[in-house]
Protein backbone atom coordinates (compact mmCIF):
# COMPACT_ATOMS: atom_id res chain seq x y z
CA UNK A 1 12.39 -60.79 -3.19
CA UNK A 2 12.54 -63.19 -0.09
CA UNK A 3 11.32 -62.72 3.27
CA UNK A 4 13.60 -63.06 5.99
CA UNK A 5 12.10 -64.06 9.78
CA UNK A 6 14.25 -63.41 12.81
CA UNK A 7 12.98 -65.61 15.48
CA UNK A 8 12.38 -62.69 18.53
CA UNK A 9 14.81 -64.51 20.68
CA UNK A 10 17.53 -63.65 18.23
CA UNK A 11 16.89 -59.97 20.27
CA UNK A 12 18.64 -60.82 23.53
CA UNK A 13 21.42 -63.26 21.20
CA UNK A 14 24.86 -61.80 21.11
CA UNK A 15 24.91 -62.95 17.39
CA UNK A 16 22.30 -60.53 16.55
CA UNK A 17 24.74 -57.82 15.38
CA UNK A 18 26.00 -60.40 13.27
CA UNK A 19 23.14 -61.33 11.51
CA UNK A 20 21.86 -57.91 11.21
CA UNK A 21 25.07 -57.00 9.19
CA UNK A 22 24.83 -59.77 7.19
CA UNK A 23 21.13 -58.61 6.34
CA UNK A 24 22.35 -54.68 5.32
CA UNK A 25 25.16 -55.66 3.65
CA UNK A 26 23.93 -58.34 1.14
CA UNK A 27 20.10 -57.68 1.20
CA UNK A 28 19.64 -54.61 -0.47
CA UNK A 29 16.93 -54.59 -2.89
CA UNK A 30 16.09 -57.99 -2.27
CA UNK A 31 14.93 -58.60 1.31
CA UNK A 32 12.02 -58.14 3.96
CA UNK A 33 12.50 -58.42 7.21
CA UNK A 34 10.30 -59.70 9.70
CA UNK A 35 11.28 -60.02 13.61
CA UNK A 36 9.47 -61.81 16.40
CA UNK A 37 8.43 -60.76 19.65
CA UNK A 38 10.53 -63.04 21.21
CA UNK A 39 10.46 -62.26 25.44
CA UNK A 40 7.98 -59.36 25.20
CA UNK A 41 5.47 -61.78 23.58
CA UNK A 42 6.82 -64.65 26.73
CA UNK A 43 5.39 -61.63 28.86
CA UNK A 44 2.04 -60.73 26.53
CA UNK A 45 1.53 -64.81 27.25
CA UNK A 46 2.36 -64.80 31.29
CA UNK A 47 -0.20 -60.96 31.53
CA UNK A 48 -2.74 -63.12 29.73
CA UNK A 49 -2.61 -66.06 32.02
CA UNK A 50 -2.80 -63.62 35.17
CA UNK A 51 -5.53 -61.25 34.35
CA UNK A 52 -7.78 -63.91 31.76
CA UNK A 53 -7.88 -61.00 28.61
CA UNK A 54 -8.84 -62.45 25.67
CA UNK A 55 -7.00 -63.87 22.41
CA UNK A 56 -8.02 -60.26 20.58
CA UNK A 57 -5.99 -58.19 23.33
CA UNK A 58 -3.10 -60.73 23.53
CA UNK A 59 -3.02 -60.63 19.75
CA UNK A 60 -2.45 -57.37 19.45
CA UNK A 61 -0.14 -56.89 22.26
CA UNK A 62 1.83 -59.95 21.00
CA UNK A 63 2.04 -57.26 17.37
CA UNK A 64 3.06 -54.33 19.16
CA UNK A 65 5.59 -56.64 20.97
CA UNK A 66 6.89 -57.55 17.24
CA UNK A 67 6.73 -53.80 16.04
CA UNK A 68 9.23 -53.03 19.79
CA UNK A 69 11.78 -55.49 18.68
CA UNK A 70 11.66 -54.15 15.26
CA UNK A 71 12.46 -50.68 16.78
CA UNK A 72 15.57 -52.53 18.18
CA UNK A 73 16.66 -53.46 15.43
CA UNK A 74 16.74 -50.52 13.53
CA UNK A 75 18.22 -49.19 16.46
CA UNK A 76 20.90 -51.29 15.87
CA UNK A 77 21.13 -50.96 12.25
CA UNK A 78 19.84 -47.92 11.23
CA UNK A 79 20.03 -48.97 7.94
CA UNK A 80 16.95 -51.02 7.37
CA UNK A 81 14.13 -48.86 6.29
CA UNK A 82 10.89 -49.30 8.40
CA UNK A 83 7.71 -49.77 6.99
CA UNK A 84 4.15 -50.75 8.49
CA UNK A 85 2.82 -51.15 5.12
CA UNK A 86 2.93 -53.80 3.20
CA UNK A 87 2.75 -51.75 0.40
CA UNK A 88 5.66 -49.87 1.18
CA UNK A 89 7.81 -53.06 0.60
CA UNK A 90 8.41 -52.97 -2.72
CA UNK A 91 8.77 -49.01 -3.14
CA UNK A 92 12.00 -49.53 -0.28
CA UNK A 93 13.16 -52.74 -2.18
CA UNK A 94 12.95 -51.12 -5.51
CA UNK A 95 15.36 -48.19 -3.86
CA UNK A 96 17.83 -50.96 -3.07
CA UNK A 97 17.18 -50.90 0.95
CA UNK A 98 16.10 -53.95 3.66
CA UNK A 99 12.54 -53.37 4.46
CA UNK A 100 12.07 -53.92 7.95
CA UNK A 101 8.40 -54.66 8.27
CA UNK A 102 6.57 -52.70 11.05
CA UNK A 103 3.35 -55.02 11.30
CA UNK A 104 0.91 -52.79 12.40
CA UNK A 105 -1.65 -53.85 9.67
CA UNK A 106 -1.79 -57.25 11.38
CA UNK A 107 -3.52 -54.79 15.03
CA UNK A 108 -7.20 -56.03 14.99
CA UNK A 109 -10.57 -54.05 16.12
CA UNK A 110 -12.31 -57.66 15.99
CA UNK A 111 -10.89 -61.24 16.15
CA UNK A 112 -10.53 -63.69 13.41
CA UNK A 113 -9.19 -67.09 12.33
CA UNK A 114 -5.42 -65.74 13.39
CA UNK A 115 -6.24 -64.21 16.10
CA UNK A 116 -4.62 -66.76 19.14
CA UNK A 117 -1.25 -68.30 19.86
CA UNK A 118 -1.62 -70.73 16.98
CA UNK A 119 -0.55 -68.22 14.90
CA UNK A 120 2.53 -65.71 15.65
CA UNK A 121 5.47 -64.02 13.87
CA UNK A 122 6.85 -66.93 12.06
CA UNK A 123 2.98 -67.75 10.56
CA UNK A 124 2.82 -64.30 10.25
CA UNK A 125 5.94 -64.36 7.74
CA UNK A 126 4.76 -66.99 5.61
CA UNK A 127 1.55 -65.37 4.93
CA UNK A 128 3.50 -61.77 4.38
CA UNK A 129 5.68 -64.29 1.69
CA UNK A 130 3.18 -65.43 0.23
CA UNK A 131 0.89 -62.31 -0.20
CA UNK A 132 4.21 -60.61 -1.22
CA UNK A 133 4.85 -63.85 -3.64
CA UNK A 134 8.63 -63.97 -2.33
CA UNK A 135 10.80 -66.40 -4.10
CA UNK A 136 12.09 -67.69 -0.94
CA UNK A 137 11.21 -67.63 2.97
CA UNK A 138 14.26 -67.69 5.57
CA UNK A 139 13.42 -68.63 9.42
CA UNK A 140 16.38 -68.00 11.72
CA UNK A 141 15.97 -69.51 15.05
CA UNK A 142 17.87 -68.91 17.95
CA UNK A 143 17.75 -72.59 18.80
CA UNK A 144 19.44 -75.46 17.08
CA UNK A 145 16.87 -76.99 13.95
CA UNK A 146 17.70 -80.41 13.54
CA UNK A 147 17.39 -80.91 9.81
CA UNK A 148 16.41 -84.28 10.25
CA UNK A 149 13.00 -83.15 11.65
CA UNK A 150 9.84 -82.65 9.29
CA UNK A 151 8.08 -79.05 9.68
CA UNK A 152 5.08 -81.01 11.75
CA UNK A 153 7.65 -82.53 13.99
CA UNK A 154 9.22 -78.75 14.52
CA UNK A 155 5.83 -77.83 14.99
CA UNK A 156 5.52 -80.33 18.04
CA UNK A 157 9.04 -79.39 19.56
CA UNK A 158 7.73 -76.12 19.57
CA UNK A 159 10.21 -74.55 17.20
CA UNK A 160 7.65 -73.42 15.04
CA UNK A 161 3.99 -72.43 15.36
CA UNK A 162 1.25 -74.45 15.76
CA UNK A 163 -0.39 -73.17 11.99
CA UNK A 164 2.91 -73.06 10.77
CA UNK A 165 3.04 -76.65 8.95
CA UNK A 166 -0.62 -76.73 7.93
CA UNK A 167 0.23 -73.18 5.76
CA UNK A 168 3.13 -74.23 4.58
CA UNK A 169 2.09 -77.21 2.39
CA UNK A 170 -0.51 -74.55 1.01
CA UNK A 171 1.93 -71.72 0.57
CA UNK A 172 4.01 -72.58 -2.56
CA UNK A 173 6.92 -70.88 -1.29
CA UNK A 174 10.45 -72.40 -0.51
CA UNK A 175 11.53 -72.47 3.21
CA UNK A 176 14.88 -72.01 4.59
CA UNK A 177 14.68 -73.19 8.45
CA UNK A 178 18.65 -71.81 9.81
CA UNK A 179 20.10 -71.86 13.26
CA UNK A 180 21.07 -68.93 14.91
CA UNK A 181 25.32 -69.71 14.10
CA UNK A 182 24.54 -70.45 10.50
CA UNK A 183 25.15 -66.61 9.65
CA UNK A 184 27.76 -68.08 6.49
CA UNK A 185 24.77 -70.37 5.07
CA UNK A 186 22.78 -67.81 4.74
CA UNK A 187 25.60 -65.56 3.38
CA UNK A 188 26.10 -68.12 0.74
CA UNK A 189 22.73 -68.71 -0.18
CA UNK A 190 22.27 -64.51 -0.91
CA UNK A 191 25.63 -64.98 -2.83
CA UNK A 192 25.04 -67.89 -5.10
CA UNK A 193 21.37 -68.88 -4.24
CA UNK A 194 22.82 -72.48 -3.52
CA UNK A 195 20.48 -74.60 -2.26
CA UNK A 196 22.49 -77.53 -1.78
CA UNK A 197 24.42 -76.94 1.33
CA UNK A 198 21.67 -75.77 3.56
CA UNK A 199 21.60 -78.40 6.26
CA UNK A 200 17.77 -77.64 6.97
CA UNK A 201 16.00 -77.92 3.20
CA UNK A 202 15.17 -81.28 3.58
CA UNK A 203 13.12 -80.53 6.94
CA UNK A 204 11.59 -77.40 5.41
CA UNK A 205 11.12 -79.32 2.19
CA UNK A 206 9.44 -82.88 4.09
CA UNK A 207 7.13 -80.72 5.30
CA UNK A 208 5.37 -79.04 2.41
């Protein structure tokens, strides 16, 4: 099972369609999906800087934001099963179907360690991959990932979160760090599971 992470920006991309066609067509049985909040969570960040809320409302707006684009996608492929159970992952993979996780588990009545910016959908998918013990993570990004760059270096460029590089070397699980035109990578990768032409694994791997 692998989890697969569409960055939210992906949602106003013209090469979403692409990607999520990719996803139904080669991921049955054998994928999770996880989608950011992309420019609904830019706007959960620009409400909290106006009206001062705390990190425990932004946190779960910046969730709900992630469960709205997920809406949109199965809106656009109606195909991917929904779940907002982590339990229910396995039951939809098992049937041979994309789980598209819903992540309202992740809403909080109190705020902890991951409640704050630090942590957002693409920490949020490495934990779900590693509490789901996926063989493989896949981050698509709607901006260009130099492959050159360590995971602490795509922390600092802002690419990825600001936890994301101190759970990864903790996580045990193999990260694939794509570009939003790299749909054929990842199509070889599902096909084969070759590694060795993925421009990115030595960034994902330098950083573990």
């Amino acid at each position: 099972m692998w989890v697969v992470k569409l960055g939210g920006s992906l949602c106003s991309d013209a090469a979403l369609p692409q990607w999520l066609a990719l996803l139904t067509q080669l991921g049955g049985g054998r994928i999770a999906l996880v989608c950011g909040g992309g420019t609904l969570a830019d706007e959960v960040r620009a409400l909290q800087a106006r009206w001062a809320v705390d990190d425990l409302a932004a946190h779960n707006m910046a969730v709900l934001a992630m469960v709205q684009n997920g809406y949109l996608l199965h809106g656009l492929a109606p195909q991917l099963q929904r779940v907002a159970r982590e339990a229910d992952i396995a039951p939809v993979l098992r049937r041979g179907g994309v789980a598209l996780w819903m992540p309202l588990e992740r809403l909080r009545d109190q705020a902890d360690a991951t409640t704050n910016w630090s942590v957002t959908g693409d920490s949020m998918a490495l934990a779900l991959a590693q509490r789901l013990n996926a063989e493989r993570l896949v981050m698509v990004k709607a901006c260009a990932v130099d492959p050159r760059r360590s995971l602490e270096q795509l922390v600092a460029d802002e690419v990825l979160d600001a936890a994301f590089a101190r759970l990864a070397r903790r996580a045990g699980v193999p990260i694939d760090l794509l570009s939003v035109d790299q749909t054929e990578v990842l199509r070889s990768l599902l096909l084969t599971g070759e590694r060795a032409a993925l421009p990115a694994q030595a960034a994902a791997g330098a950083g573990r």
